[in-house]
Protein backbone atom coordinates (compact mmCIF):
# COMPACT_ATOMS: atom_id res chain seq x y z
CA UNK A 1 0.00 0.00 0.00
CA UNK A 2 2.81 2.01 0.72
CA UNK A 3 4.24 1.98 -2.67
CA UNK A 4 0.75 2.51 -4.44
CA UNK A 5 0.23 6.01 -2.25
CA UNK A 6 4.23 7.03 -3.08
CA UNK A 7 3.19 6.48 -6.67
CA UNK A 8 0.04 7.92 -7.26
CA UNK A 9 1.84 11.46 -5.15
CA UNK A 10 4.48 11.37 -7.34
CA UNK A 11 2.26 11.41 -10.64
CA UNK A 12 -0.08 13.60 -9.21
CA UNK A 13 2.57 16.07 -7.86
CA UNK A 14 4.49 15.71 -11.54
CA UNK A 15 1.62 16.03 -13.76
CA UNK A 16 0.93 19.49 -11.67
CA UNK A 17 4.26 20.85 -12.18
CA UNK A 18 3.78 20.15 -15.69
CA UNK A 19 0.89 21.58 -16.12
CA UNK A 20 2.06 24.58 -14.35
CA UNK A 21 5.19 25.23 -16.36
CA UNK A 22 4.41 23.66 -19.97
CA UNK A 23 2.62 27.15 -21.11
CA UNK A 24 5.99 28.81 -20.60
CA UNK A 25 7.70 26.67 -22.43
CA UNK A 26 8.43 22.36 -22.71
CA UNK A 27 11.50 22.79 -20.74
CA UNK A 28 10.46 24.80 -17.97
CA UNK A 29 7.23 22.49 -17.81
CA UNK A 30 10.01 19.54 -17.74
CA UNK A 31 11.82 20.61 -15.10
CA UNK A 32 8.69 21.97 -12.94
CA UNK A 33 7.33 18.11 -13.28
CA UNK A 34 10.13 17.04 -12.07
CA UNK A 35 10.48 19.49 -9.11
CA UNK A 36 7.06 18.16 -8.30
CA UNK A 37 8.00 14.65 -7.95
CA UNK A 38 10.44 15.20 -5.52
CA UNK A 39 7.86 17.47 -3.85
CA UNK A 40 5.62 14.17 -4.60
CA UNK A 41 8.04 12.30 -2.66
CA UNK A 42 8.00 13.99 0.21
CA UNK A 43 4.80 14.26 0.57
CA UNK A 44 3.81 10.25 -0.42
CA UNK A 45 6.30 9.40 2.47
CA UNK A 46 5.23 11.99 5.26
CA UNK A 47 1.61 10.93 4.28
CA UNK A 48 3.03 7.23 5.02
CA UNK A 49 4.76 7.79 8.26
CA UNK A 50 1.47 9.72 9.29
CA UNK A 51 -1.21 7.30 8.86
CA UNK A 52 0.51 3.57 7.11
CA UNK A 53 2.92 3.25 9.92
């Protein structure tokens, strides 16, 4: 279960970053997708130490 929730806030957190940054331009979405999945991370595994542990 704990994989499945790091997962689905890492695509969520991506696909927001991407969809924040790709009107400036593909890179800037690129790189704001992937500063959202590490933002993803951290929130999948406080969300798991909160309420999965």
């Amino acid at each position: 279960m704990k994989k499945i929730i790091l997962f689905i806030s890492i695509s969520l957190f991506s696909w927001l970053g991407w969809w924040l940054g790709a009107p400036v331009g593909i890179m800037t979405g690129y790189f704001a997708s992937v500063a959202g999945g590490m933002i993803g991370v951290y929130v999948g595994v406080k969300f798991n130490r909160a309420y999965l542990d």
